[in-house]
N, C-alpha and C. Protein backbone atom coordinates (compact mmCIF):
# COMPACT_ATOMS: atom_id res chain seq x y z
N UNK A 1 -25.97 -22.74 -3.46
CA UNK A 1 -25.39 -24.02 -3.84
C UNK A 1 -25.16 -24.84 -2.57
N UNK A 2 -25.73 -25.95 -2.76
CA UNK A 2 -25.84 -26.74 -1.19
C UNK A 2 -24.36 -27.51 -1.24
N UNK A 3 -23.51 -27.27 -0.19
CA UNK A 3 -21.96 -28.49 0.02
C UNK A 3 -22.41 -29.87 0.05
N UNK A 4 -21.16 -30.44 -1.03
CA UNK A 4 -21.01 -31.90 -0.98
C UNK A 4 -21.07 -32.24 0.67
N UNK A 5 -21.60 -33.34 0.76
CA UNK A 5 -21.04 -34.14 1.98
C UNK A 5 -20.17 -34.53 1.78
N UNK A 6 -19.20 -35.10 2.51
CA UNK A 6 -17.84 -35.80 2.76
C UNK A 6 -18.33 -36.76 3.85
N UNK A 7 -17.42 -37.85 4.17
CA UNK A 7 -17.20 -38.81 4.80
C UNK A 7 -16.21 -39.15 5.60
N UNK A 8 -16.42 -40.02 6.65
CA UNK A 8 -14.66 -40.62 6.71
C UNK A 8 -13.96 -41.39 5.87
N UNK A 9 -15.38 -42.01 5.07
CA UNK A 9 -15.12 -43.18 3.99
C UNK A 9 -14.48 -42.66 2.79
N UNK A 10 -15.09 -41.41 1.95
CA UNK A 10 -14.84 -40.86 1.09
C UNK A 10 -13.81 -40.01 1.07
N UNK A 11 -13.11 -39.32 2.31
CA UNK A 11 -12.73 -38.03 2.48
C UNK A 11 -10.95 -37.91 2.06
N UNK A 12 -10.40 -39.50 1.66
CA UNK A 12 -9.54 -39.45 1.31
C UNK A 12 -9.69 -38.83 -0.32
N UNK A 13 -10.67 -40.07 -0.63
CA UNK A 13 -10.98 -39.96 -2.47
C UNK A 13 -11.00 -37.85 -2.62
N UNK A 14 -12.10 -37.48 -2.12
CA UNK A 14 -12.87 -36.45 -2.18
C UNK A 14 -11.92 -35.74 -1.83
N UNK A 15 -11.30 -35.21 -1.24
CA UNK A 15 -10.67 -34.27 -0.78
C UNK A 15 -9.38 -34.42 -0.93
N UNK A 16 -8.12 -35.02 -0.10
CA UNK A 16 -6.57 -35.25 -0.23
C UNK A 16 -6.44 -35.18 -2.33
N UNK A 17 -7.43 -36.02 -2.33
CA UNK A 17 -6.58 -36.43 -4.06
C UNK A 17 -7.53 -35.42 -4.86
N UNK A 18 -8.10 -34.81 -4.40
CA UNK A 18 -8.76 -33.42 -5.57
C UNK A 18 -7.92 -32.54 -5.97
N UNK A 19 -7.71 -32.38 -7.26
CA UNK A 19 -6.91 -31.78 -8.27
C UNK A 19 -6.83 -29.72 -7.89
N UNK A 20 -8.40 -29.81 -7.38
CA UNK A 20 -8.49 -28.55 -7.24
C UNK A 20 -8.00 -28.05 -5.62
N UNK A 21 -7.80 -27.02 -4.99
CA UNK A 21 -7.94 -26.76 -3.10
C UNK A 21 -9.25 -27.06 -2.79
N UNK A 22 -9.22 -27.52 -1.80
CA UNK A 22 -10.49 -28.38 -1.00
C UNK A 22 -10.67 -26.93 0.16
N UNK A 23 -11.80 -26.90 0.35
CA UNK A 23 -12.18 -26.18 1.72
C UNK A 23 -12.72 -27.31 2.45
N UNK A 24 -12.67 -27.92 3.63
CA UNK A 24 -13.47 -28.31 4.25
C UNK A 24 -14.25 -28.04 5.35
N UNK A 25 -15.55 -27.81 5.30
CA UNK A 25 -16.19 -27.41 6.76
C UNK A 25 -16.83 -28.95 7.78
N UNK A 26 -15.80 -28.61 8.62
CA UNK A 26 -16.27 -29.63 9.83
C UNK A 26 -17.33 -29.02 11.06
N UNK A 27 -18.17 -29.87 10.52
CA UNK A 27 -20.04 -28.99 11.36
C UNK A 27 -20.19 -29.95 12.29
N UNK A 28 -21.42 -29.43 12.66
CA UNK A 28 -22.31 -30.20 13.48
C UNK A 28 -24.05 -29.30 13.89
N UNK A 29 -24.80 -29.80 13.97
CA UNK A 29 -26.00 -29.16 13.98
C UNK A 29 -26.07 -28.75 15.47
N UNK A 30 -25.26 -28.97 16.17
CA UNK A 30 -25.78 -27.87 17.67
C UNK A 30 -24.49 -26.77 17.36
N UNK A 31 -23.82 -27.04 16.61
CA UNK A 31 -22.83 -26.01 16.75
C UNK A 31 -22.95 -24.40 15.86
N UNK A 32 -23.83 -23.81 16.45
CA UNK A 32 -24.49 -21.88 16.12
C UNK A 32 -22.92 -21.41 15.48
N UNK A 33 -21.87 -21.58 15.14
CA UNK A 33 -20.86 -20.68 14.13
C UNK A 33 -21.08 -21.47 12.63
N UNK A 34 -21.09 -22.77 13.44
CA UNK A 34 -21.44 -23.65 11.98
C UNK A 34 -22.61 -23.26 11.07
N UNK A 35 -23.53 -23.24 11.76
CA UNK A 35 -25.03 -22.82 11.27
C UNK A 35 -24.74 -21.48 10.12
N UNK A 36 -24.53 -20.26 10.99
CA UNK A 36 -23.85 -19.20 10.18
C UNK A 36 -23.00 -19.36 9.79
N UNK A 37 -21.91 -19.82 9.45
CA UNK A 37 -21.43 -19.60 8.07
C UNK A 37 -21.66 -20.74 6.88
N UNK A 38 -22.94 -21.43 6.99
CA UNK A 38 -23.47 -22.19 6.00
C UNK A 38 -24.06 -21.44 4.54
N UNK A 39 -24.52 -20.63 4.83
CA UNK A 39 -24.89 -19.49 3.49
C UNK A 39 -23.82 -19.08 2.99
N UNK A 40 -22.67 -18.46 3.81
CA UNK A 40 -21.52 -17.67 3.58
C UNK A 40 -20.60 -18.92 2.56
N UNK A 41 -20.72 -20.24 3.38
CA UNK A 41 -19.73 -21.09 2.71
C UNK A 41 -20.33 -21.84 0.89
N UNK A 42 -21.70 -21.52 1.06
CA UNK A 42 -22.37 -22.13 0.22
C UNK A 42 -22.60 -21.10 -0.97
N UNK A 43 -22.55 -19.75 -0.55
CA UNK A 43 -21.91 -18.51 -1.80
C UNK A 43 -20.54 -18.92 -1.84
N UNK A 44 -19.36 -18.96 -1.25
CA UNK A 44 -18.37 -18.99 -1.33
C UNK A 44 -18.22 -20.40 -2.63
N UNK A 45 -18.94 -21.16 -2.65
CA UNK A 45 -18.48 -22.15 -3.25
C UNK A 45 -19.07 -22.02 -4.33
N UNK A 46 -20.41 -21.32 -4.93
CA UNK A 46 -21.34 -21.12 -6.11
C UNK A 46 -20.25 -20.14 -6.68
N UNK A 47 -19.41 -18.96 -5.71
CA UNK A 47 -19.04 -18.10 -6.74
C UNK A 47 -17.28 -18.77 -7.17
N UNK A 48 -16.77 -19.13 -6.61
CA UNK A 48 -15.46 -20.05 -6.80
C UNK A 48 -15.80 -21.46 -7.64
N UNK A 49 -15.05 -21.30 -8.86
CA UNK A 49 -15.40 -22.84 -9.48
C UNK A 49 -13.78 -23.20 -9.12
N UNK A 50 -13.12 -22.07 -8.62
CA UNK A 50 -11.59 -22.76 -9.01
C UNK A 50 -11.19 -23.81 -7.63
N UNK A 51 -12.39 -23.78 -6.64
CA UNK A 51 -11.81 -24.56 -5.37
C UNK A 51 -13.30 -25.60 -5.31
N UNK A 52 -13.03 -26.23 -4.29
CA UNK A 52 -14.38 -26.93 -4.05
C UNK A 52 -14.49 -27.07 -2.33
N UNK A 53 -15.66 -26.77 -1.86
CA UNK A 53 -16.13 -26.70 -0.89
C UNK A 53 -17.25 -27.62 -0.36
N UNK A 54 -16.42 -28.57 0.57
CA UNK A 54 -17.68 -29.58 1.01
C UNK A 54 -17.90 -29.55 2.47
N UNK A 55 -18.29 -30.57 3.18
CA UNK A 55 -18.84 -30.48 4.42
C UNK A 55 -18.60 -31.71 5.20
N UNK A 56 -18.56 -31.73 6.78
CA UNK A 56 -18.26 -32.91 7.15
C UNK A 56 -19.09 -33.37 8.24
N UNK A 57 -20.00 -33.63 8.71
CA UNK A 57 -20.87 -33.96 9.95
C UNK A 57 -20.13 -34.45 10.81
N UNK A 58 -19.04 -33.57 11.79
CA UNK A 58 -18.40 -34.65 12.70
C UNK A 58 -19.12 -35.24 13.81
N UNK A 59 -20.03 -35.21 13.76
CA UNK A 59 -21.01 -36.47 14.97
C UNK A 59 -20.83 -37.83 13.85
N UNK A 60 -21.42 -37.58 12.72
CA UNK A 60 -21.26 -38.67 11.98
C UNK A 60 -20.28 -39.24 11.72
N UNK A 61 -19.28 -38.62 11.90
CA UNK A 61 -18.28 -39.02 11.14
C UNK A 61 -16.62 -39.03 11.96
N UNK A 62 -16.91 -40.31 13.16
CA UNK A 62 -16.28 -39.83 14.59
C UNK A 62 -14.49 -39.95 14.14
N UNK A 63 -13.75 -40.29 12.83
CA UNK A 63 -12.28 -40.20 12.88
C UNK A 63 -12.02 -38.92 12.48
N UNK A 64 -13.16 -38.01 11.88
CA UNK A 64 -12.75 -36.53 11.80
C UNK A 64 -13.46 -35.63 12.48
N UNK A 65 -12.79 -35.51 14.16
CA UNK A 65 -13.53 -34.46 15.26
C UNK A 65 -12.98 -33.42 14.91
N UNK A 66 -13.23 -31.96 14.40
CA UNK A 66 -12.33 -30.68 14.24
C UNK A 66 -13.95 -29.97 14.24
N UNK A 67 -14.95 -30.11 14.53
CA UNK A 67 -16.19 -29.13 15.08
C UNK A 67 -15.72 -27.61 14.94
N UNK A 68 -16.12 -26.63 14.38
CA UNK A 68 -16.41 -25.13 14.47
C UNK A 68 -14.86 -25.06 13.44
N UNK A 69 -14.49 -25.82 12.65
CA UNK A 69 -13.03 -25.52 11.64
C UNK A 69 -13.01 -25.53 10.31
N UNK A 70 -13.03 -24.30 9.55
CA UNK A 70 -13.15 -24.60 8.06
C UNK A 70 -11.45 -25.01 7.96
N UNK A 71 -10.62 -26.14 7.23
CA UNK A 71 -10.03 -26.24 6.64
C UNK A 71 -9.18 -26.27 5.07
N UNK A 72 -8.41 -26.04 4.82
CA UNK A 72 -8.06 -25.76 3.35
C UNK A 72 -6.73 -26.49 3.27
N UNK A 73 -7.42 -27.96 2.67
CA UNK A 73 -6.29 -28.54 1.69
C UNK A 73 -5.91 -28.59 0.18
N UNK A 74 -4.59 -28.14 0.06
CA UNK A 74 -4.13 -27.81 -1.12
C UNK A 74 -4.31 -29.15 -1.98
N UNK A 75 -4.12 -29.11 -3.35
CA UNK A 75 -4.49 -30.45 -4.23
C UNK A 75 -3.64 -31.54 -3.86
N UNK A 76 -3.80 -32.53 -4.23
CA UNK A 76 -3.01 -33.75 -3.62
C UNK A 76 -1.57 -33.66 -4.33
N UNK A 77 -1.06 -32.98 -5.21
CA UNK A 77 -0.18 -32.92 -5.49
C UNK A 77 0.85 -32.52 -3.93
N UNK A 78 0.09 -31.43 -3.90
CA UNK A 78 1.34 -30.70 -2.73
C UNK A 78 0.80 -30.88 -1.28
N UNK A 79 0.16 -32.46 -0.88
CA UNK A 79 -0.39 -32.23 0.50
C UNK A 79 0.24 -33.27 1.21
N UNK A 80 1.11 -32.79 2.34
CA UNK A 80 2.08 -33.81 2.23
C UNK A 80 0.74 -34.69 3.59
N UNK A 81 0.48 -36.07 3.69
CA UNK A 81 0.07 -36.33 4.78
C UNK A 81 -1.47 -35.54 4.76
N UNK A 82 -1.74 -36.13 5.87
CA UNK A 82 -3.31 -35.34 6.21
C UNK A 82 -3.43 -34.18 6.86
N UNK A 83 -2.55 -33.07 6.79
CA UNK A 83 -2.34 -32.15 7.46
C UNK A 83 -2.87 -30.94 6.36
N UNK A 84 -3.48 -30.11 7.27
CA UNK A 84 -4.25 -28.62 6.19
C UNK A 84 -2.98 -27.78 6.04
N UNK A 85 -3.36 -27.57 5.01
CA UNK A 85 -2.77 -26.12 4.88
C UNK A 85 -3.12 -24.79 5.91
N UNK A 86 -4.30 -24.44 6.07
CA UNK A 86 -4.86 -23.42 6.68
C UNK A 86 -6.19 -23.92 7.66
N UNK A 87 -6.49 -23.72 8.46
CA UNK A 87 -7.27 -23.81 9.49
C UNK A 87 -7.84 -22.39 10.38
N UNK A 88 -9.35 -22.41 10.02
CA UNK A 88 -9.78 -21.05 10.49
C UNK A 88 -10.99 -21.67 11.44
N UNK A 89 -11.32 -21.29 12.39
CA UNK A 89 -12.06 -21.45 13.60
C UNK A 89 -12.84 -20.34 13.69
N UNK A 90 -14.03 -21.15 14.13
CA UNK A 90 -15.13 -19.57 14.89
C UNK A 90 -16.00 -19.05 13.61
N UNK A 91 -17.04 -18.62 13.90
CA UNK A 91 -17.59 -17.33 13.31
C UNK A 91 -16.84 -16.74 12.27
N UNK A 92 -17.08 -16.36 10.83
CA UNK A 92 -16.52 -14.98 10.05
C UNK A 92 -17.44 -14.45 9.25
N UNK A 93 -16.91 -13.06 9.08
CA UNK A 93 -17.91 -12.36 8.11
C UNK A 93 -17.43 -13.37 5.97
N UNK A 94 -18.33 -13.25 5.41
CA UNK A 94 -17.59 -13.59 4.06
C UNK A 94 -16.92 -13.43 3.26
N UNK A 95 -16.91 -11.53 3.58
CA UNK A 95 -15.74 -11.08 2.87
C UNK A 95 -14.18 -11.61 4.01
N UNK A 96 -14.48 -11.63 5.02
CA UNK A 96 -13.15 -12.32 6.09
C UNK A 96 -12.54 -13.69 5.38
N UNK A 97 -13.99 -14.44 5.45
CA UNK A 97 -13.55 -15.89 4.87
C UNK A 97 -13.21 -15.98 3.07
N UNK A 98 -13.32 -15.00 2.25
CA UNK A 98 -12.83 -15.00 1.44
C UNK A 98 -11.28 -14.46 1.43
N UNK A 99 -11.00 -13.57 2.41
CA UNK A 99 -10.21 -12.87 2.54
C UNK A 99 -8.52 -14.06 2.95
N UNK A 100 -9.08 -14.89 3.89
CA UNK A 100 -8.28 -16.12 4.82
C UNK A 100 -7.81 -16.89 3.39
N UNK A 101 -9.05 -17.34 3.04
CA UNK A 101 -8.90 -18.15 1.69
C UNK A 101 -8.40 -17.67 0.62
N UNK A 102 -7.94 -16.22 0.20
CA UNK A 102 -7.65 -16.02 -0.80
C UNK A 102 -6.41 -16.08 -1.41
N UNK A 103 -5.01 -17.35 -0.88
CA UNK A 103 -4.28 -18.07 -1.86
C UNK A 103 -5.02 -18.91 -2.40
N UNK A 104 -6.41 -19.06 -1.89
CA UNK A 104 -6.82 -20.55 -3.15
C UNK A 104 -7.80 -19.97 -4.20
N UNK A 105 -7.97 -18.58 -3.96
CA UNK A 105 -8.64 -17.78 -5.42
C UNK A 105 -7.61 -17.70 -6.30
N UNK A 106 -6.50 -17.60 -6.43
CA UNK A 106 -5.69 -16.71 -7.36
C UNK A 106 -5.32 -17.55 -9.14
């Protein structure tokens, strides 16, 4: 399952005010952790309907620089501000990154 893009334009709509937890992955195409965990994040999101998982090109998209950071914002109900809930950096295996993420399976 290929990730939504996100925007700077969209990323309020798309993400802050989504009903469901947002994962967001902030990429970039020279960045090798990003690369790998693109499969991992893209199962992660085919097998989870209960969250949604999109993507962010930060070259493209220069008011959100966070390169090599999956983030996890909770639904807009409980997000106070633009601040994540959880922030994971680097490389992980999928059972890891399911593992980080798993208050937003339950």
């Amino acid at each position: 399952m290929e990730l939504t893009p996100v925007t700077d334009a969209d990323f309020d709509e798309v993400v802050l005010k989504s009903d469901k937890p947002v994962v967001v992955d902030f990429w970039a195409t020279w960045c090798g952790p990003c690369q790998q965990l693109k499969p991992l994040l893209e199962a992660i999101a085919a097998e989870h309907s209960e969250i949604v998982v999109v993507k962010l090109d930060v070259d493209a998209n220069p008011e959100d620089r966070r390169c090599v950071q999956r983030h996890l914002y909770p639904d807009g109900e409980r997000l106070q501000g633009r601040r994540a809930r959880q922030t994971i950096t680097g490389a992980r295996t999928k059972a890891a990154l399911e593992r980080e993420l798993g208050e937003c399976f339950a």
